[in-house]
PDB file of N, CA and C in Angstrom:
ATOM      1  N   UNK A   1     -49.795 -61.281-170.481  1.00  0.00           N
ATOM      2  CA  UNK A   1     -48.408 -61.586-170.209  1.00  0.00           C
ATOM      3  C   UNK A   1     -48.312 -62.272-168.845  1.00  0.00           C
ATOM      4  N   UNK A   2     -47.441 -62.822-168.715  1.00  0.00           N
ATOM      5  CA  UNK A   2     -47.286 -64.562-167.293  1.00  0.00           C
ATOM      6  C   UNK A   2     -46.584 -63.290-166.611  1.00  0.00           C
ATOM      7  N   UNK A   3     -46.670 -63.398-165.257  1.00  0.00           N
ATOM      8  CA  UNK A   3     -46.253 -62.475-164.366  1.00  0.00           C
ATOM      9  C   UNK A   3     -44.682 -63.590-164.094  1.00  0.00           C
ATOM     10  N   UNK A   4     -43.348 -63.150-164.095  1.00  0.00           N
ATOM     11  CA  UNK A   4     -42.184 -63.776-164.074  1.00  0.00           C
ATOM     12  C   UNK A   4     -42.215 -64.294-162.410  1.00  0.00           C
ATOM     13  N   UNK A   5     -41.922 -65.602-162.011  1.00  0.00           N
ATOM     14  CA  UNK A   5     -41.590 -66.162-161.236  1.00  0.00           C
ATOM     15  C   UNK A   5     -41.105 -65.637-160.130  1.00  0.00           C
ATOM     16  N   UNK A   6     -40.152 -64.542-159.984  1.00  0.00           N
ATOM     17  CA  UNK A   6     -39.153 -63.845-159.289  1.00  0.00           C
ATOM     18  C   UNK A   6     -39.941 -62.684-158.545  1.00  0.00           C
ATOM     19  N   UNK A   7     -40.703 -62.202-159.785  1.00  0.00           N
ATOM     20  CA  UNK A   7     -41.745 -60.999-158.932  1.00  0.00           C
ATOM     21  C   UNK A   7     -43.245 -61.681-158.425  1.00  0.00           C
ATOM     22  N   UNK A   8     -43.227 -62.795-158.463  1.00  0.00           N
ATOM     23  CA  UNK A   8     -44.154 -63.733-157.679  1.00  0.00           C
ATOM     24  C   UNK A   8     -43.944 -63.245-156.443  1.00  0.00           C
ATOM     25  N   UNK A   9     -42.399 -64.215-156.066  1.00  0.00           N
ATOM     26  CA  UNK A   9     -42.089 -64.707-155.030  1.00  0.00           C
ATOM     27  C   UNK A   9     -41.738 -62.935-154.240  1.00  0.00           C
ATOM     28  N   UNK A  10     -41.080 -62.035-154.889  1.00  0.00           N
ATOM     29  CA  UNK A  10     -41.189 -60.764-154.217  1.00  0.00           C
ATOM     30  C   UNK A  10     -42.548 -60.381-153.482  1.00  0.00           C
ATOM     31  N   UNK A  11     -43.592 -60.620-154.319  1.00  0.00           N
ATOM     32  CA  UNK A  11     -44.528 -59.908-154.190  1.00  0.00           C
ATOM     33  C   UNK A  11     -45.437 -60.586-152.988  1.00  0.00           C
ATOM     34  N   UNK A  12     -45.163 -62.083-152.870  1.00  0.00           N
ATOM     35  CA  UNK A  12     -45.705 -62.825-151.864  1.00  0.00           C
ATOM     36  C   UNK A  12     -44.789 -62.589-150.397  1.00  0.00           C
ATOM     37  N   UNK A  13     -43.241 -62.086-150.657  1.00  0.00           N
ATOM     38  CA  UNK A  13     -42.687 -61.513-149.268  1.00  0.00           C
ATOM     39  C   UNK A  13     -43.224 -60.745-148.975  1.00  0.00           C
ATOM     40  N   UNK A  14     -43.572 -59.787-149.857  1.00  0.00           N
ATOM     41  CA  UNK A  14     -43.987 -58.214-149.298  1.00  0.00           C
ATOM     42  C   UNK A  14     -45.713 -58.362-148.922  1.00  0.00           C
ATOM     43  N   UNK A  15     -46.019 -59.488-149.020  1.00  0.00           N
ATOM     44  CA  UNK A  15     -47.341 -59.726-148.245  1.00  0.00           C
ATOM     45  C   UNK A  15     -48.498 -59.203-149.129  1.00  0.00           C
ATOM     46  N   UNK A  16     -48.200 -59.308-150.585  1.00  0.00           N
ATOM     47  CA  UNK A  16     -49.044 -58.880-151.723  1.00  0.00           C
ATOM     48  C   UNK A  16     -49.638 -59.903-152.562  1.00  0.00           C
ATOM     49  N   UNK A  17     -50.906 -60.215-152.292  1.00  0.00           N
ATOM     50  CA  UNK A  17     -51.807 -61.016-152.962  1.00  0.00           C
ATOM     51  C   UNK A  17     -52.167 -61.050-154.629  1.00  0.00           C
ATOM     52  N   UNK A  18     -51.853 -62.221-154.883  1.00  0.00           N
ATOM     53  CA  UNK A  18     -51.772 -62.169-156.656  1.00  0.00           C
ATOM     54  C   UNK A  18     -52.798 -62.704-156.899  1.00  0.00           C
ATOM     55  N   UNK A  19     -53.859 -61.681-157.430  1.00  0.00           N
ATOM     56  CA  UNK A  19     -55.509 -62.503-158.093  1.00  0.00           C
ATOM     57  C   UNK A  19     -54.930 -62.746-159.688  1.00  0.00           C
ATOM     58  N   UNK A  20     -56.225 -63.685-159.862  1.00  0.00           N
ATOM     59  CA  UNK A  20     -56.414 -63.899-161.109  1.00  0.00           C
ATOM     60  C   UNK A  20     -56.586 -62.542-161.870  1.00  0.00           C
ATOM     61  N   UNK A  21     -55.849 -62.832-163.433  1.00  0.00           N
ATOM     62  CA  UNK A  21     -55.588 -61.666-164.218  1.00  0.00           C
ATOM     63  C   UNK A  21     -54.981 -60.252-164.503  1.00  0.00           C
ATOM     64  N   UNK A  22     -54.288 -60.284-162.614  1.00  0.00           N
ATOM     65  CA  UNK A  22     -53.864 -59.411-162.367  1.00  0.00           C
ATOM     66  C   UNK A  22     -52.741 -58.926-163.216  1.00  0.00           C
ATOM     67  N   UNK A  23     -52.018 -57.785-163.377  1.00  0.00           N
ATOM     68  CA  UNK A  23     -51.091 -57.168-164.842  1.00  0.00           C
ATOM     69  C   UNK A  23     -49.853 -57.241-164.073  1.00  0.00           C
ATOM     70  N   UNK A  24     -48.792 -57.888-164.638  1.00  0.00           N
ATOM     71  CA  UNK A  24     -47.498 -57.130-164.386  1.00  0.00           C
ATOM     72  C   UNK A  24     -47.090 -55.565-164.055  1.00  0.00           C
ATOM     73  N   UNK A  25     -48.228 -55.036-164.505  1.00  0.00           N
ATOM     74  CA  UNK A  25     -47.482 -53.559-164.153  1.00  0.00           C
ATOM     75  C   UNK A  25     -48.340 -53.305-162.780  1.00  0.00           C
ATOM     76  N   UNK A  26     -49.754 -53.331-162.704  1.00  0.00           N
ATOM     77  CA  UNK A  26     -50.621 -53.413-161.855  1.00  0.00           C
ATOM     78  C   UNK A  26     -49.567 -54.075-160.309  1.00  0.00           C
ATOM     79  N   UNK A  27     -49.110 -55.570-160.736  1.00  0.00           N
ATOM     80  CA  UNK A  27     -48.683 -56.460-159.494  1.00  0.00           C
ATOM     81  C   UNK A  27     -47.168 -55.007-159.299  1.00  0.00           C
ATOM     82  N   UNK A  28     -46.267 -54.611-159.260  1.00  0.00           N
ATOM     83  CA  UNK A  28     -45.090 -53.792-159.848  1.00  0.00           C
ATOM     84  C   UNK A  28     -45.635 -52.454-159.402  1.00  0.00           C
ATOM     85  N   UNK A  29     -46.747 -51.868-159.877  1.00  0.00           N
ATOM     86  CA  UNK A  29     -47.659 -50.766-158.601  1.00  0.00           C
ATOM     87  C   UNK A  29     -47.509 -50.963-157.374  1.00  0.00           C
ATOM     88  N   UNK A  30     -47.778 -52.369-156.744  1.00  0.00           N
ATOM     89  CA  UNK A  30     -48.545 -52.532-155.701  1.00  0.00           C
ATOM     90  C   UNK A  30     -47.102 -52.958-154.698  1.00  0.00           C
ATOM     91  N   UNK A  31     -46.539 -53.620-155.444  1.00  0.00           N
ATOM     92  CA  UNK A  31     -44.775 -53.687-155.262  1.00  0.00           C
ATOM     93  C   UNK A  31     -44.499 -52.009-154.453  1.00  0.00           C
ATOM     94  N   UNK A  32     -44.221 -51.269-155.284  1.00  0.00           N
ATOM     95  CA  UNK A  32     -43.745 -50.177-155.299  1.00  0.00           C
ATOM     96  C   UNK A  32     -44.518 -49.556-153.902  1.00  0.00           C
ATOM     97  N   UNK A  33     -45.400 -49.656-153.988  1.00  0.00           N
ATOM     98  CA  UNK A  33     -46.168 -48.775-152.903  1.00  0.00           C
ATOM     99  C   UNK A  33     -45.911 -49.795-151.248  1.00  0.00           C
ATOM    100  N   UNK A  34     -46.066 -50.893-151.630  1.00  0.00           N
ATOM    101  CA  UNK A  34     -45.762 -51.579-150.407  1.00  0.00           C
ATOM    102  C   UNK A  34     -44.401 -51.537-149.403  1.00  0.00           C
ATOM    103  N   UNK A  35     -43.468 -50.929-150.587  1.00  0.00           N
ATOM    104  CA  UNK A  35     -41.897 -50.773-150.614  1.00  0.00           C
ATOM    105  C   UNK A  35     -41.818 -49.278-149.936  1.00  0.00           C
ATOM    106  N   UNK A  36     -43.088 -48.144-149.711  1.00  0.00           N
ATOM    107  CA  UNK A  36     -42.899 -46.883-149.646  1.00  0.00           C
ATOM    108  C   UNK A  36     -43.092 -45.972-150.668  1.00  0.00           C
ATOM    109  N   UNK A  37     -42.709 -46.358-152.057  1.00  0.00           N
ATOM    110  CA  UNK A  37     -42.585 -45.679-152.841  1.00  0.00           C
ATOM    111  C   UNK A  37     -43.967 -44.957-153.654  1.00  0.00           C
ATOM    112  N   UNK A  38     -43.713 -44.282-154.652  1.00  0.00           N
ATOM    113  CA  UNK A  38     -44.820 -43.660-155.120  1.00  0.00           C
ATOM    114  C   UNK A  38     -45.049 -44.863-156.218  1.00  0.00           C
ATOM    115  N   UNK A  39     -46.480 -45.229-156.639  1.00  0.00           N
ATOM    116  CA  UNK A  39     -47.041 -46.370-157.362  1.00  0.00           C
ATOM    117  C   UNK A  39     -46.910 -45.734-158.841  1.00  0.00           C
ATOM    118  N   UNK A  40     -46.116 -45.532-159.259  1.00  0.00           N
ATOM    119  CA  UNK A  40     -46.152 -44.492-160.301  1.00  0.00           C
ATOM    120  C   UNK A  40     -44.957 -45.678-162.483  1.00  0.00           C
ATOM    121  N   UNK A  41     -45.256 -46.819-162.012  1.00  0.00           N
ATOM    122  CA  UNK A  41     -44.731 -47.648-162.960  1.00  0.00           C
ATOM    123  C   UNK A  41     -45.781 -47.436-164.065  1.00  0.00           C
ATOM    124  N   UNK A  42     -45.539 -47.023-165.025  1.00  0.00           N
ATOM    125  CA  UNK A  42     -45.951 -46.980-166.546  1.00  0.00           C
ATOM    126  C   UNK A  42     -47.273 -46.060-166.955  1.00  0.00           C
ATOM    127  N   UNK A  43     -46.969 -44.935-165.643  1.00  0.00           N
ATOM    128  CA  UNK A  43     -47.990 -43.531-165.458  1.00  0.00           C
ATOM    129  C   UNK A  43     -47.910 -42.340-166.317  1.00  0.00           C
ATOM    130  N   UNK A  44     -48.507 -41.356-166.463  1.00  0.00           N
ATOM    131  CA  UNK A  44     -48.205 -40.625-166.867  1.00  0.00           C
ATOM    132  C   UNK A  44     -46.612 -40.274-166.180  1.00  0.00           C
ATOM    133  N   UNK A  45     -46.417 -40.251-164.892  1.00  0.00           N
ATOM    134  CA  UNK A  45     -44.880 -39.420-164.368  1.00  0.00           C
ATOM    135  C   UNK A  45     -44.113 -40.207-165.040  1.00  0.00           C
ATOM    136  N   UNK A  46     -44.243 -40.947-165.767  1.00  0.00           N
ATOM    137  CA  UNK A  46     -42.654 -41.362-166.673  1.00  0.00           C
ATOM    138  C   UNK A  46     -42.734 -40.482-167.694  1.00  0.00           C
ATOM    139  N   UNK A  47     -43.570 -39.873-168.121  1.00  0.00           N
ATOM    140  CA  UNK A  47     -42.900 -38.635-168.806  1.00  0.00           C
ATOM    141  C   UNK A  47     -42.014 -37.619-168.842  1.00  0.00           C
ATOM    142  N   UNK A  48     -41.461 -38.009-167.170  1.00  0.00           N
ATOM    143  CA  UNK A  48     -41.000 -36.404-166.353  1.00  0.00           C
ATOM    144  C   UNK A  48     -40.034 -37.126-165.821  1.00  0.00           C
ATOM    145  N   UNK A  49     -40.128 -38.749-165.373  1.00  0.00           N
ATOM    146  CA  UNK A  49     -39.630 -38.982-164.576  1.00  0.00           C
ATOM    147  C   UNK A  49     -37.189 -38.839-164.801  1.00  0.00           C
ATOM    148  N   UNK A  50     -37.082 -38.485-163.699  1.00  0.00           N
ATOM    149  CA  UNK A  50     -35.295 -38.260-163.684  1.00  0.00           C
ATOM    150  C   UNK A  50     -34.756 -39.613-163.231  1.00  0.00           C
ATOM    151  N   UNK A  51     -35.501 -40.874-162.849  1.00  0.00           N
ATOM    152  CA  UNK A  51     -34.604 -41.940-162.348  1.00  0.00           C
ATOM    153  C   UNK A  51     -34.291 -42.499-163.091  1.00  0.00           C
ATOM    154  N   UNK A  52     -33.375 -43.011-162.731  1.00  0.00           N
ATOM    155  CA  UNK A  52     -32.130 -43.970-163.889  1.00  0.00           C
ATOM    156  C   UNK A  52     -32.313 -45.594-163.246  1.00  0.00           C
ATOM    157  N   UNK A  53     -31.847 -46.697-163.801  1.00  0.00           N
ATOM    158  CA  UNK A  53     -31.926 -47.551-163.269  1.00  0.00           C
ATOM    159  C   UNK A  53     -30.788 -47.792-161.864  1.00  0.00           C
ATOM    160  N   UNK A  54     -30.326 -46.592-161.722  1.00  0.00           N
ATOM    161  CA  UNK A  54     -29.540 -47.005-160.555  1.00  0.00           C
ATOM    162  C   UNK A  54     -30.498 -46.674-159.111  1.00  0.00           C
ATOM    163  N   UNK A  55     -31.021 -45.808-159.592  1.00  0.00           N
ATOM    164  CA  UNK A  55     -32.378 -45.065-158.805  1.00  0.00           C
ATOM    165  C   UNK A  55     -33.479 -45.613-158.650  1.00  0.00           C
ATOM    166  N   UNK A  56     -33.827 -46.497-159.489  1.00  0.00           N
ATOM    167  CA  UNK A  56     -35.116 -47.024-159.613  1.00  0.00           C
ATOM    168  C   UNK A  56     -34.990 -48.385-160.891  1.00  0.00           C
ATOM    169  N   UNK A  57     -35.326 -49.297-159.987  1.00  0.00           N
ATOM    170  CA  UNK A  57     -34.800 -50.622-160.718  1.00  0.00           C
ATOM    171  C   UNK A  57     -36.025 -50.987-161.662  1.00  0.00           C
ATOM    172  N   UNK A  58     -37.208 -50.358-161.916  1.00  0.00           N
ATOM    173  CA  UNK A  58     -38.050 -50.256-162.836  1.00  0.00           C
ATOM    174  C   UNK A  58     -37.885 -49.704-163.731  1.00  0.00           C
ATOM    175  N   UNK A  59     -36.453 -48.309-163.627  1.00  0.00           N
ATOM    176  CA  UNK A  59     -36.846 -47.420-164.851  1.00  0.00           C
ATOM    177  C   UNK A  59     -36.365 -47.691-166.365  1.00  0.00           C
ATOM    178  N   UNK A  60     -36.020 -48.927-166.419  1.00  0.00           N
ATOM    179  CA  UNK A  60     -35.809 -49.545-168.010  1.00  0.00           C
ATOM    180  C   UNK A  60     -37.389 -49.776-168.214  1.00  0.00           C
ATOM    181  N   UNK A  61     -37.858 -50.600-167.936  1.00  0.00           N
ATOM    182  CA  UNK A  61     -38.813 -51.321-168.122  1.00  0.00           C
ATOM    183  C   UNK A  61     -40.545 -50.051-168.317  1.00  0.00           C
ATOM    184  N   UNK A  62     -39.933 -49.261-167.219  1.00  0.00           N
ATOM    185  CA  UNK A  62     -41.311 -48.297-167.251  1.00  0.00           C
ATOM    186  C   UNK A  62     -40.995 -47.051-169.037  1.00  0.00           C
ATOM    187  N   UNK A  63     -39.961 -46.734-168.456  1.00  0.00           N
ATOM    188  CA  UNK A  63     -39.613 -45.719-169.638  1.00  0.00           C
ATOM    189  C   UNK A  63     -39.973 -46.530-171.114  1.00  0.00           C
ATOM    190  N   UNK A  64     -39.325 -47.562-171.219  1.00  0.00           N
ATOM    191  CA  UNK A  64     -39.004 -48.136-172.911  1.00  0.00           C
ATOM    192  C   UNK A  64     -40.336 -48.655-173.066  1.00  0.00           C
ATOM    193  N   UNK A  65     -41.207 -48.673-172.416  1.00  0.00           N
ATOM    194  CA  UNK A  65     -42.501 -49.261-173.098  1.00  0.00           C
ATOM    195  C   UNK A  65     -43.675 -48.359-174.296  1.00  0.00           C
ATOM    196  N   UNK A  66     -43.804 -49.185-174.492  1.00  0.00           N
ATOM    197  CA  UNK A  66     -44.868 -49.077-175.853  1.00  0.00           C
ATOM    198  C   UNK A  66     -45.663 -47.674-175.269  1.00  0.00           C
ATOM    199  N   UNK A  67     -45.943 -46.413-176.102  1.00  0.00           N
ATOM    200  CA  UNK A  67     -46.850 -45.596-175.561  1.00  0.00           C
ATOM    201  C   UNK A  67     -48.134 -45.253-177.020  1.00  0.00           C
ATOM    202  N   UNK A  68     -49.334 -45.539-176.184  1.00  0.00           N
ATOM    203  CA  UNK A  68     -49.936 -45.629-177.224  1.00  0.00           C
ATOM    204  C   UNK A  68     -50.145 -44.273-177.913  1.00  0.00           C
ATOM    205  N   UNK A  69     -50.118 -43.890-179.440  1.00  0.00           N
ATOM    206  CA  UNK A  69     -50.410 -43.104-180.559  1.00  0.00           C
ATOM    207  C   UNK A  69     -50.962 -41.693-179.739  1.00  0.00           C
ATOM    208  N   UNK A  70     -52.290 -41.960-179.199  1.00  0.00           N
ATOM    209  CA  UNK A  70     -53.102 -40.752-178.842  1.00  0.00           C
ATOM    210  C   UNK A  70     -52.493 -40.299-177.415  1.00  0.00           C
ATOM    211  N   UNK A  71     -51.198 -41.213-176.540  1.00  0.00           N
ATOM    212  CA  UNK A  71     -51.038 -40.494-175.646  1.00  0.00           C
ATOM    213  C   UNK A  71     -49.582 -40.030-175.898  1.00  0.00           C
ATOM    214  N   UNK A  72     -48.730 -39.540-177.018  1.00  0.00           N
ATOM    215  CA  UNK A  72     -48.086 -39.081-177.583  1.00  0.00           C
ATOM    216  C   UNK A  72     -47.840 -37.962-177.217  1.00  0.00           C
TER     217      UNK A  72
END
């Protein structure tokens, strides 16, 4: 998946280097942690997690994703 334009340019303010192949969720980790926060986008703690998107502007995106079969 093409990493979106917007979290490029975030990720190059926050002084975060984009290698080759690197993952949207991976680049969105590294986001998060650079920001203070806990690196915790599409982890096990979204199982638990209480933020809402007013709280955490990831938590559409982390929650609604695909979880694979065996980690059910």
């Amino acid at each position: 998946m093409r990493i979106p334009s917007e979290l490029s340019v975030r990720a190059i303010n926050d002084g975060i280097f984009i290698t080759k192949g690197m993952t949207m969720t991976r680049l969105i980790r590294r986001i998060q942690r650079s920001e203070g926060h806990l690196p915790c986008f599409r982890t096990d703690a979204r199982d638990f997690c209480q933020d809402t998107k007013e709280t955490c502007e990831w938590a559409d995106d982390c929650k609604h994703a695909l979880i694979a079969h065996w980690q059910r």
